[in-house]
Protein backbone atom coordinates (compact mmCIF):
# COMPACT_ATOMS: atom_id res chain seq x y z
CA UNK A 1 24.16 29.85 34.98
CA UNK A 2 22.74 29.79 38.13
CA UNK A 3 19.22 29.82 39.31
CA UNK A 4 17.64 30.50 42.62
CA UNK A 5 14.86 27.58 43.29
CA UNK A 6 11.82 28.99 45.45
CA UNK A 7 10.29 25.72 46.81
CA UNK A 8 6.84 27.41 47.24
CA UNK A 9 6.30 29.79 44.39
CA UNK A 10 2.88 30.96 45.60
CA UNK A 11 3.99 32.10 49.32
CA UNK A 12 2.27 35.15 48.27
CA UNK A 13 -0.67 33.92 47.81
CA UNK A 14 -0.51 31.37 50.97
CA UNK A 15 -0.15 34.81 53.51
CA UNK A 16 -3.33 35.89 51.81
CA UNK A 17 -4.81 32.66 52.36
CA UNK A 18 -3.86 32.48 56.03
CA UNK A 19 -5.50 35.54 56.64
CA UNK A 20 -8.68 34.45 54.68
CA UNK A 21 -8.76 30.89 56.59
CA UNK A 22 -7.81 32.70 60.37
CA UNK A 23 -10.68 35.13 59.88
CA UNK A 24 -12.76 32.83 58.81
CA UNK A 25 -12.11 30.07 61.52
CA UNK A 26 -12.64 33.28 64.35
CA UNK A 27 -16.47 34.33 62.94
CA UNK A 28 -17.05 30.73 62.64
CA UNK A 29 -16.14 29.84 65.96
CA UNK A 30 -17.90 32.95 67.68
CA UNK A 31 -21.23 32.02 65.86
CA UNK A 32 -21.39 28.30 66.37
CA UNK A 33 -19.89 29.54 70.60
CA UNK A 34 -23.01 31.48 71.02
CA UNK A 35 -25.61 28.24 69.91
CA UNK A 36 -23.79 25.25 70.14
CA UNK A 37 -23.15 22.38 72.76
CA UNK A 38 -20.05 21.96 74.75
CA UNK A 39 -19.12 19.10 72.20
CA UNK A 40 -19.57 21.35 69.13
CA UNK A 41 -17.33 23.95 71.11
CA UNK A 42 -14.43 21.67 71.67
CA UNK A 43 -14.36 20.55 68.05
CA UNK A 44 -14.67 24.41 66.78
CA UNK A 45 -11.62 24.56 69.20
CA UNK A 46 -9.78 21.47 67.49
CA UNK A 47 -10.28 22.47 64.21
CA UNK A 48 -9.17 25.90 64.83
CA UNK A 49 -6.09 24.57 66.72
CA UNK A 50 -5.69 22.34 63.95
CA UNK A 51 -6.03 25.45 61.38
CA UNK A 52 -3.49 27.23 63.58
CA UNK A 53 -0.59 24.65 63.22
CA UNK A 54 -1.16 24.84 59.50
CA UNK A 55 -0.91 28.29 59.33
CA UNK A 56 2.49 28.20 61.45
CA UNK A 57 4.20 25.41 59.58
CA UNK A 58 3.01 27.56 56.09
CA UNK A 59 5.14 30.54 57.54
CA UNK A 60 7.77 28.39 58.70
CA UNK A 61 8.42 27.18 55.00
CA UNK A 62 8.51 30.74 54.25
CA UNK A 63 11.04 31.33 56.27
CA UNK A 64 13.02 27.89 55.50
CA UNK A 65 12.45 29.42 51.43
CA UNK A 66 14.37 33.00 52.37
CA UNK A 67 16.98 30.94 54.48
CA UNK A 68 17.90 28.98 51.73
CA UNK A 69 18.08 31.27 48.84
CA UNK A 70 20.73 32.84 50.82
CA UNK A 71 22.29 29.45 51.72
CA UNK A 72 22.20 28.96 47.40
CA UNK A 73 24.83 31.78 46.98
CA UNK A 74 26.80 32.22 50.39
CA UNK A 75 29.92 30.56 49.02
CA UNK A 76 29.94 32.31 45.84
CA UNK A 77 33.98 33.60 44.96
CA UNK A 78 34.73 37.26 43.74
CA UNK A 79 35.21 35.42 40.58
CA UNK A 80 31.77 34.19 40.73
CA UNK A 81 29.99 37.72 41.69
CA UNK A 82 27.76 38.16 38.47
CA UNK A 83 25.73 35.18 39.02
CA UNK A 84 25.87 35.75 42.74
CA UNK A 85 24.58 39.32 42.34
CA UNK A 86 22.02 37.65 39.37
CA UNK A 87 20.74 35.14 41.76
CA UNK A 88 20.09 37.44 44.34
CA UNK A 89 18.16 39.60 42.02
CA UNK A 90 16.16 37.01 40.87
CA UNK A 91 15.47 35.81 44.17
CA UNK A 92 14.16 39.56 45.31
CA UNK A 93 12.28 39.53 42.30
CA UNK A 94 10.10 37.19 42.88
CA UNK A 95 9.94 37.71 46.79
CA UNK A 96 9.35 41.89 45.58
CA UNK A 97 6.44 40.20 42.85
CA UNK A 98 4.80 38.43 45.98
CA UNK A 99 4.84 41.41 48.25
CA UNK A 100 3.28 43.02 45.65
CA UNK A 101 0.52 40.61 45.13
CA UNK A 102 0.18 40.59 48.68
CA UNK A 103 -0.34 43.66 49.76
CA UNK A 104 -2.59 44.43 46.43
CA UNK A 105 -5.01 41.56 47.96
CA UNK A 106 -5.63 42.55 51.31
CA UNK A 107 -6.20 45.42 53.54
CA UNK A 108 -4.45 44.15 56.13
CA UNK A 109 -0.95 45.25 54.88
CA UNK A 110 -0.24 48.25 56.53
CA UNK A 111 1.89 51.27 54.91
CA UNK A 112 4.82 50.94 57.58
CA UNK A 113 5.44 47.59 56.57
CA UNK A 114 5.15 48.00 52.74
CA UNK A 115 7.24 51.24 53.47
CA UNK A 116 10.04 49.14 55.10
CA UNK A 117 9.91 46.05 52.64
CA UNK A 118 10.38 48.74 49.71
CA UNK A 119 13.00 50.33 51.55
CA UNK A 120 15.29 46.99 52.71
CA UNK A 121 14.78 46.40 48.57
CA UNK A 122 16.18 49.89 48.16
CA UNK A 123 19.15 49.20 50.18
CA UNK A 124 19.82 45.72 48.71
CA UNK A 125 19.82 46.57 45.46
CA UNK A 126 22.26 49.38 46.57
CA UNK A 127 24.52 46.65 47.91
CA UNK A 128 24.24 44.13 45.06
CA UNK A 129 25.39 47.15 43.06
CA UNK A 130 28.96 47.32 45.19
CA UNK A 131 28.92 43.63 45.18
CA UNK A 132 28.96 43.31 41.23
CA UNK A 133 32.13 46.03 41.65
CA UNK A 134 34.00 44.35 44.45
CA UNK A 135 37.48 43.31 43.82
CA UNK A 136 38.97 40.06 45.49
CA UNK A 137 39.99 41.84 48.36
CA UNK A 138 36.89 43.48 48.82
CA UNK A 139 34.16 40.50 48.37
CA UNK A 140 34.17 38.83 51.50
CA UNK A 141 33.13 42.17 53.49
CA UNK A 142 30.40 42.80 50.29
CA UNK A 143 28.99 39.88 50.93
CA UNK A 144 28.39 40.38 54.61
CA UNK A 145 26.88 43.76 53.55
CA UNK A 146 24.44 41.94 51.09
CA UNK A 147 23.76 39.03 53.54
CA UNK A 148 22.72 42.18 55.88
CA UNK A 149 20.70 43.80 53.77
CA UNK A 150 18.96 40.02 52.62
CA UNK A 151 18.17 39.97 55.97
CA UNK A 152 16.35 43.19 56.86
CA UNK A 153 14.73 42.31 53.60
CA UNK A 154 13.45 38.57 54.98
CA UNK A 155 12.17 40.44 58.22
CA UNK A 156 10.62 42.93 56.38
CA UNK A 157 8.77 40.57 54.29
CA UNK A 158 7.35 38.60 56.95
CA UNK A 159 6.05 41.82 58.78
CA UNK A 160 3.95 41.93 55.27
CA UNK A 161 2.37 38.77 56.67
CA UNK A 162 2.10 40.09 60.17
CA UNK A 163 -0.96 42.43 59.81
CA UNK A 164 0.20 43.56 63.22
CA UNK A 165 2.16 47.19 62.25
């Protein structure tokens, strides 16, 4: 049977985070600008910095965690389809359970972007559906169609994280 393995099973909870620590680090750093030395300024401005690379190499593993759930089931045959269209569920699943959690935790999630996310799901589901009907001739072109809809669903889940729609 297969199984999809997430390497970071609480990338929900790590976009909440990131906002919590970026907020944070920006009142922090305007309260200790307006009272503090030039030396306390400059290490405000390290850690921050510091804060900031963390932050980007969190959403990179993200991204490296979507990338290679796909990269788990791109070879799959026609003969194979039920456990690639059950690993791909899964895999939505739990992204669908974190966008969830996400968006439940902070206000900075607007409604475009859960909007979209719950539409891309829409429309993968829709194409897991042909997939697990797809003869032979059929499955290579399915499984473009699913990889396309995968993807609109990755970019719509990292808008979630964005804050910025």
């Amino acid at each position: 049977m297969f199984q999809i393995h997430i390497t970071n099973p609480n990338s929900g909870a790590i976009m909440k985070t990131i906002k919590q620590i970026t907020l944070l680090l920006g009142l922090s750093a305007l309260i200790l600008f307006m009272g503090c030395s030039k030396d306390t300024e400059e290490e405000v401005g390290e850690a921050y910095d510091a804060v900031a690379a963390d932050t980007e190499r969190m959403a990179d593993e993200t991204a490296d965690r979507i990338a290679g759930t796909w990269n788990d089931v791109a070879n799959y045959t026609a003969d194979q389809k039920e456990a690639f269209v059950n690993g791909v569920e899964q895999a939505y699943a739990k992204m669908k359970a974190e966008a969830e959690e996400s968006w439940n935790e902070s206000d900075d999630v607007s409604d475009e972007a859960k909007q979209s996310f719950q539409s891309a799901g829409e429309n993968l589901m829709a194409s897991l559906e042909e997939a697990g009907e797809a003869t032979e001739k059929g499955w290579e072109a399915t499984k473009l169609s699913v990889k396309a809809a995968w993807d609109d669903l990755a970019e719509a889940y990292k808008e979630l994280g964005d804050g910025s729609n």
